[in-house]
Protein backbone atom coordinates (compact mmCIF):
# COMPACT_ATOMS: atom_id res chain seq x y z
CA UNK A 1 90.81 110.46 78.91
CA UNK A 2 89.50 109.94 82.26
CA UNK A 3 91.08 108.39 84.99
CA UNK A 4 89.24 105.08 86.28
CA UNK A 5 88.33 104.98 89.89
CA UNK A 6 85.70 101.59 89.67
CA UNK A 7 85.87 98.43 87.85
CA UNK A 8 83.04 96.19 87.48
CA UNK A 9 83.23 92.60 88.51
CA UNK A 10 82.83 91.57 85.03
CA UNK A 11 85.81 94.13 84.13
CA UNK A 12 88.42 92.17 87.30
CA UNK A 13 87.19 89.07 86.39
CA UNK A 14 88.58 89.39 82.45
CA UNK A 15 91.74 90.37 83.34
CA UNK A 16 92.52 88.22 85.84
CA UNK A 17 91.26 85.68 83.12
CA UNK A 18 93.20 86.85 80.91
CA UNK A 19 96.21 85.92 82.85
CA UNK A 20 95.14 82.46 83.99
CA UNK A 21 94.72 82.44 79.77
CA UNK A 22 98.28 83.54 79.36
CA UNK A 23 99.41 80.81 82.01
CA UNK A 24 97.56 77.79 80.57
CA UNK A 25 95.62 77.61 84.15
CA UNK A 26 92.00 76.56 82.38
CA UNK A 27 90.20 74.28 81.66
CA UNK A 28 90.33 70.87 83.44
CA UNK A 29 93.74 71.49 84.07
CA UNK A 30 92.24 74.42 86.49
CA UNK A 31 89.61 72.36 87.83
CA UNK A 32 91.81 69.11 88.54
CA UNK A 33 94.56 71.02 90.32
CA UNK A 34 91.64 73.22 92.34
CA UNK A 35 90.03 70.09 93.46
CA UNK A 36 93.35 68.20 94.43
CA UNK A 37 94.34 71.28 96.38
CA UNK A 38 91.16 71.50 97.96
CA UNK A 39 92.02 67.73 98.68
CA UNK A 40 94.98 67.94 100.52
CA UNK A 41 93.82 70.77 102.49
CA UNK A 42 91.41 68.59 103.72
CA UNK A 43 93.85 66.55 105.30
CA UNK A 44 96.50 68.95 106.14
CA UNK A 45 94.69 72.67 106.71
CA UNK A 46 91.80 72.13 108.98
CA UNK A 47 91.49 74.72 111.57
CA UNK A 48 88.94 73.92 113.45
CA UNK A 49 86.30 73.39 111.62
CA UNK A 50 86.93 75.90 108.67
CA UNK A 51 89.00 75.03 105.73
CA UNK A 52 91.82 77.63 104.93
CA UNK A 53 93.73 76.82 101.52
CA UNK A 54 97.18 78.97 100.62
CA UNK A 55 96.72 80.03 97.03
CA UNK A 56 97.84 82.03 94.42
CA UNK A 57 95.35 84.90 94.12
CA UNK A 58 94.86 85.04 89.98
CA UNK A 59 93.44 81.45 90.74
CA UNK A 60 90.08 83.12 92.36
CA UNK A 61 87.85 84.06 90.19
CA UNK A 62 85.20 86.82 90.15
CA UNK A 63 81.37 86.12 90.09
CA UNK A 64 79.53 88.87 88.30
CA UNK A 65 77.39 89.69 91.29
CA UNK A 66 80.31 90.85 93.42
CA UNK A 67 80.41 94.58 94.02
CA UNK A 68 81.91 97.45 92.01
CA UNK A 69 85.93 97.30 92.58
CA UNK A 70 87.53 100.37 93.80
CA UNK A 71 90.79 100.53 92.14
CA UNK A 72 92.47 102.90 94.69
CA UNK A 73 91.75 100.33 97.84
CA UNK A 74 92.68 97.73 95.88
CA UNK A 75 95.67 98.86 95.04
CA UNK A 76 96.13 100.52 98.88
CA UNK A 77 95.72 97.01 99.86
CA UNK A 78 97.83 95.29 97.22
CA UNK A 79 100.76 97.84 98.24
CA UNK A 80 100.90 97.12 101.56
CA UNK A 81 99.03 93.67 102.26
CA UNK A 82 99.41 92.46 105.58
CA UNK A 83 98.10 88.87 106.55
CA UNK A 84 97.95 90.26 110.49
CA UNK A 85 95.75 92.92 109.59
CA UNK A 86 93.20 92.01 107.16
CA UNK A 87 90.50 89.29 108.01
CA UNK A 88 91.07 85.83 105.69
CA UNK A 89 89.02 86.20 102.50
CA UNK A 90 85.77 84.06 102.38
CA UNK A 91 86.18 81.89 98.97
CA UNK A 92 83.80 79.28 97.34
CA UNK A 93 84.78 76.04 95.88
CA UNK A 94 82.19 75.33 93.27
CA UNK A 95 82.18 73.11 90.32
CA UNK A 96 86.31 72.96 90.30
CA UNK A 97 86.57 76.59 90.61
CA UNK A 98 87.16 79.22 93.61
CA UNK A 99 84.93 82.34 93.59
CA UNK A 100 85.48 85.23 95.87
CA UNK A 101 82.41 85.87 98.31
CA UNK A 102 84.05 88.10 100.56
CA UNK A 103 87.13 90.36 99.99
CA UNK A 104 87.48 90.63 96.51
CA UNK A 105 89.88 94.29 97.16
CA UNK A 106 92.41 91.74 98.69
CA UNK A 107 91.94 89.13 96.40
CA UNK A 108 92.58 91.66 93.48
CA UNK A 109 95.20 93.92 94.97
CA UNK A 110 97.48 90.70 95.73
CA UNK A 111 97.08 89.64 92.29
CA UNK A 112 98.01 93.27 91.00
CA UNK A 113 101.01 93.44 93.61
CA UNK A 114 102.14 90.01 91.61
CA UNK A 115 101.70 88.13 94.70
CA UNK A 116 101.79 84.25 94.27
CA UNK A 117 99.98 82.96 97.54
CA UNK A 118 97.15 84.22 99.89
CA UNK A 119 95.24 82.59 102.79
CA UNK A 120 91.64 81.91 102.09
CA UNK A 121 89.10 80.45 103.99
CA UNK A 122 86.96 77.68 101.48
CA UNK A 123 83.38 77.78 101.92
CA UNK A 124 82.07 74.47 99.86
CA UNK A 125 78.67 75.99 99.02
CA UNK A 126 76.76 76.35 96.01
CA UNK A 127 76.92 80.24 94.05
CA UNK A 128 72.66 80.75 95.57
CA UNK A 129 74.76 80.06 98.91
CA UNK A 130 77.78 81.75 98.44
CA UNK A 131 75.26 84.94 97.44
CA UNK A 132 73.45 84.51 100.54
CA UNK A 133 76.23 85.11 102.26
CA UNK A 134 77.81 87.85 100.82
CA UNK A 135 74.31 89.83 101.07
CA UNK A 136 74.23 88.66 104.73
CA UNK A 137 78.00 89.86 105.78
CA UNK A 138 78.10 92.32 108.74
CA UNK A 139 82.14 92.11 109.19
CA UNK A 140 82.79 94.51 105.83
CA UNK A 141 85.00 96.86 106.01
CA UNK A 142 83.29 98.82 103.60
CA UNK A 143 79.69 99.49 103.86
CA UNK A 144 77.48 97.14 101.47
CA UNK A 145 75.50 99.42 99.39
CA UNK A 146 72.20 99.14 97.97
CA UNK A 147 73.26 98.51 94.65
CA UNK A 148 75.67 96.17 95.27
CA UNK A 149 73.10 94.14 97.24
CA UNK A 150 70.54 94.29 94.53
CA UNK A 151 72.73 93.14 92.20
CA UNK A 152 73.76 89.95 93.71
CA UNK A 153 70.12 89.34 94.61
CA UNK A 154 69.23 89.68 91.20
CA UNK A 155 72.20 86.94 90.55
CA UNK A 156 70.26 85.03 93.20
CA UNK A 157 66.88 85.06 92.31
CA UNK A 158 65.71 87.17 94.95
CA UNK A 159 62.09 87.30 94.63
CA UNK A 160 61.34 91.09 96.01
CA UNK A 161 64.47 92.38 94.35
CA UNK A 162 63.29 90.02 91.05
CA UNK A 163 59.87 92.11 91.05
CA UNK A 164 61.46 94.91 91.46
CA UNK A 165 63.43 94.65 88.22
CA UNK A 166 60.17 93.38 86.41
CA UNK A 167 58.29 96.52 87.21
CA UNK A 168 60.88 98.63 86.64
CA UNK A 169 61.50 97.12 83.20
CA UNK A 170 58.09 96.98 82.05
CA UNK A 171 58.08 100.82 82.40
CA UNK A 172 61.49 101.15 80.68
CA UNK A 173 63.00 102.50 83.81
CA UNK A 174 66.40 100.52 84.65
CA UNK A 175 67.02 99.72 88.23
CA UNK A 176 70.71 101.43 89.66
CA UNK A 177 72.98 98.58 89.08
CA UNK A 178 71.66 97.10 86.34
CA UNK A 179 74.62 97.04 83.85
CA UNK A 180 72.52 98.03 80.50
CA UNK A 181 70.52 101.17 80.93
CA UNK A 182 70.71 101.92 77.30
CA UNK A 183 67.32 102.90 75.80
CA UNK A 184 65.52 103.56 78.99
CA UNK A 185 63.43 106.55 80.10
CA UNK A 186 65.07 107.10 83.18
CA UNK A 187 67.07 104.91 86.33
CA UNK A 188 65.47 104.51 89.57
CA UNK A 189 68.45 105.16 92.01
CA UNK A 190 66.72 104.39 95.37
CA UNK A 191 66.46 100.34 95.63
CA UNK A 192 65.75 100.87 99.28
CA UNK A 193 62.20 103.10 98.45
CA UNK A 194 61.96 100.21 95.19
CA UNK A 195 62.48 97.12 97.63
CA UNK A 196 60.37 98.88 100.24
CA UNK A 197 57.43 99.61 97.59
CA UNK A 198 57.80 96.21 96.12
CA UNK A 199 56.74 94.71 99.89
CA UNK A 200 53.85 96.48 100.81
CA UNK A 201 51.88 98.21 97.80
CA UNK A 202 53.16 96.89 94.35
CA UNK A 203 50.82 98.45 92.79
CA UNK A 204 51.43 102.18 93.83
CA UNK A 205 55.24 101.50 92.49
CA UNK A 206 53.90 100.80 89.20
CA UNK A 207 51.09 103.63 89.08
CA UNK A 208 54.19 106.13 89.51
CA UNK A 209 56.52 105.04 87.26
CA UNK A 210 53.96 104.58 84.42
CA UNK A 211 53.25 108.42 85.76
CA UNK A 212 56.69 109.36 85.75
CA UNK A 213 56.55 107.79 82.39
CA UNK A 214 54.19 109.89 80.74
CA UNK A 215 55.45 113.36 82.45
CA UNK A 216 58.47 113.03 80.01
CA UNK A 217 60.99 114.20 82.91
CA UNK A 218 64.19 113.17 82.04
CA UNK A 219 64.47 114.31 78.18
CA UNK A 220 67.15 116.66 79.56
CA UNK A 221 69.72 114.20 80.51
CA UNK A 222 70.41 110.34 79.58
CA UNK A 223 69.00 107.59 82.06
CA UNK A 224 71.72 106.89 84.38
CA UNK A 225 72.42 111.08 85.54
CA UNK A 226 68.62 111.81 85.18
CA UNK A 227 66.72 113.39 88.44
CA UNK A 228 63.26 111.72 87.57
CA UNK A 229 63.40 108.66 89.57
CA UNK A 230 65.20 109.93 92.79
CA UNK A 231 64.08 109.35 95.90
CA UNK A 232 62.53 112.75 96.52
CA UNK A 233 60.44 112.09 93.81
CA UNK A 234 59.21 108.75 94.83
CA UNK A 235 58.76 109.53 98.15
CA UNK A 236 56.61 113.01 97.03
CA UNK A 237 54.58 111.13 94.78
CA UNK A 238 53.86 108.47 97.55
CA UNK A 239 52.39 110.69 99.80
CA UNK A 240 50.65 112.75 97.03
CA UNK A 241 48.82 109.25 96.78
CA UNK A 242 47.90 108.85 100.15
CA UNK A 243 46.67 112.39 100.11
CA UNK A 244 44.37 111.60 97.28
CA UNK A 245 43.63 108.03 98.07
CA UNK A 246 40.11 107.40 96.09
CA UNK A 247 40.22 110.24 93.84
CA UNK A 248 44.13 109.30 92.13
CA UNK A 249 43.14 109.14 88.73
CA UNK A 250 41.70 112.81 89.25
CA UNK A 251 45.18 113.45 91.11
CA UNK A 252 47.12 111.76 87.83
CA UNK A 253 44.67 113.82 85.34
CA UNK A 254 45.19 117.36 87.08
CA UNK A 255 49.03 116.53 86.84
CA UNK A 256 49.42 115.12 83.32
CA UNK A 257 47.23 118.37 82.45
CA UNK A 258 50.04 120.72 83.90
CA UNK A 259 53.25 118.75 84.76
CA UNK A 260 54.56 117.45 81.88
CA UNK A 261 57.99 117.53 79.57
CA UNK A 262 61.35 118.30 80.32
CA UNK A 263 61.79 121.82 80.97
CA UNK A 264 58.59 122.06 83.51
CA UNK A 265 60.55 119.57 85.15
CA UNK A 266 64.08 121.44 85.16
CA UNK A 267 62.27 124.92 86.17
CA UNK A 268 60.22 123.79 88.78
CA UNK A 269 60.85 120.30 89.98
CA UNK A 270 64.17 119.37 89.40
CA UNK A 271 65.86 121.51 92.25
CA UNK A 272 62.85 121.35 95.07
CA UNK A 273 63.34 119.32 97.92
CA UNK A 274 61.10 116.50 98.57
CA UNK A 275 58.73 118.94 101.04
CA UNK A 276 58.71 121.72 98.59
CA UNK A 277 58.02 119.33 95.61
CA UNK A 278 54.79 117.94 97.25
CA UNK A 279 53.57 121.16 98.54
CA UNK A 280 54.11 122.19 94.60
CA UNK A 281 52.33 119.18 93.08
CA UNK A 282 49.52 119.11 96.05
CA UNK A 283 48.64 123.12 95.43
CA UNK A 284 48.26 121.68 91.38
CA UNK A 285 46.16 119.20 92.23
CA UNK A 286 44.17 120.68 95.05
CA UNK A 287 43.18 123.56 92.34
CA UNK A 288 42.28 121.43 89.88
CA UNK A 289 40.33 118.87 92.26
CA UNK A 290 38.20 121.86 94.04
CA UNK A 291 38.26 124.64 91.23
CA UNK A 292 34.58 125.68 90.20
CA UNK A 293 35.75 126.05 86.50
CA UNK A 294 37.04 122.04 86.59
CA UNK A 295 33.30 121.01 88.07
CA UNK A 296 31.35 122.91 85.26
CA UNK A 297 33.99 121.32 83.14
CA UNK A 298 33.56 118.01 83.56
CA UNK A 299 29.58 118.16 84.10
CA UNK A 300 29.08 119.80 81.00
CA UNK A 301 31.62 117.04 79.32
CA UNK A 302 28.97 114.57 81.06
CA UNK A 303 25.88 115.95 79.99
CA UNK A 304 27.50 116.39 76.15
CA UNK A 305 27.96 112.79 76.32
CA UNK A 306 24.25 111.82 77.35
């Protein structure tokens, strides 16, 4: 059995549930004693003009939208916390509850160290808030990846990163960090080239992915660990477009004729880099587009037709 290195929010958040569960801490009970200690705070924990509460950590709870959870941090963290070097954690206080925006690795290695109090810092925001700012942090310690950002935009209602998931869905490609990527054709792990695509030529995005669709790439492998939907093939692809701008469904034709299935993509695609991989497709399509044969082809399909 393999060792887990990453939990998923939804993963932390049921077992810390579990033990609020085991403690009786739900319900109104939780909300009533949340809202009194947010209360009393008030009067008694103002610093400034920020709002810092002392709490015990299994009382946080954690939105879906947060980030994966790496258990060895946490743990690092947990084993050796230290309020004079770590930053307060940023908590909301919504609807009777506290939700981690920032932080969660302290939040969740105090609770696994069995620690009964923690400073936080209360941010009385709504969740579309309390997502805005935990897309819009610059003081993480840890680098906020793509997927982590997209996912809590998604939460949010984000309308580029919203698009972004309806394209990719319509075409049966999941989007990397969408939980359920069962039954899909393939996962597009660049949100960056997706968001980017998404903002200034919707269109093209969808043109390749019903492409990459019909090429049959990723047969080899299940959707998550597929290559299809890299960046190197976006990014190919992309400029193959520009290349052929007014002539693309020639472009798409010449490639569906020689480009598709599985193993054409593991023998000649799969381990190109994203240089060699246009230079590959272009030479395809550039033979087909110009070849003599093709011409007397397609005029003699013409004049059948008459």
């Amino acid at each position: 059995m393999c060792k887990r290195v990453y939990l998923s929010a939804k993963e932390v958040e049921k077992e810390m549930q579990e033990s609020r569960n085991v403690d009786g801490f739900t319900g109104k009970m939780e909300t009533d004693y949340i809202s009194r200690m947010i209360k009393d705070a008030k009067r008694n924990s103002m610093v400034g003009d920020k709002l810092q509460l002392v709490v015990d950590p299994m009382y946080i709870h954690i939105p879906e939208w947060q980030r994966r959870l790496s258990l060895a941090r946490a743990y690092a963290i947990g084993n050796s916390y230290n309020k004079y070097k770590w930053d307060v954690p940023k908590v909301s206080f919504h609807e009777g509850k506290l939700w981690v925006i920032d932080d969660q690795h302290r939040i969740y290695g105090a609770f696994k160290a069995k620690m009964d109090a923690v400073v936080v810092e209360i941010m009385e925001c709504s969740m579309v808030e309390a997502i805005e700012l935990f897309i819009s942090q610059s003081q993480d310690r840890s680098k906020m990846q793509p997927m982590d950002i997209y996912k809590a935009a998604i939460a949010g209602h984000k309308e580029d990163y919203m698009k972004l998931q309806e394209i990719c869905h319509k075409n049966n490609v999941a989007v990397k960090g969408d939980e359920d990527t069962t039954n899909t054709v393939g996962t597009l792990t660049s949100i960056s080239d997706g968001i980017h695509l998404v903002q200034t030529n919707v269109n093209l995005l969808d043109s390749m992915l019903k492409l990459l669709g019909k090429f049959g790439w990723n047969g080899y492998a299940d959707s998550y660990n597929g290559k299809a939907y890299t960046a190197k093939i976006i990014r190919a692809l992309k400029r193959l477009y520009a290349y052929c701008e007014g002539r693309t469904d020639e472009m798409e034709a010449a490639l569906l004729e020689h480009c598709k299935g599985t193993e054409y993509f593991v023998e000649n695609i799969m381990d190109k880099t994203q240089a060699q991989i246009f230079d590959y497709l272009s030479e395809i399509v550039r033979y087909e587009m110009e070849s003599p044969f093709t011409a007397t082809k397609k005029k003699a399909t013409r004049k059948k037709a008459i």
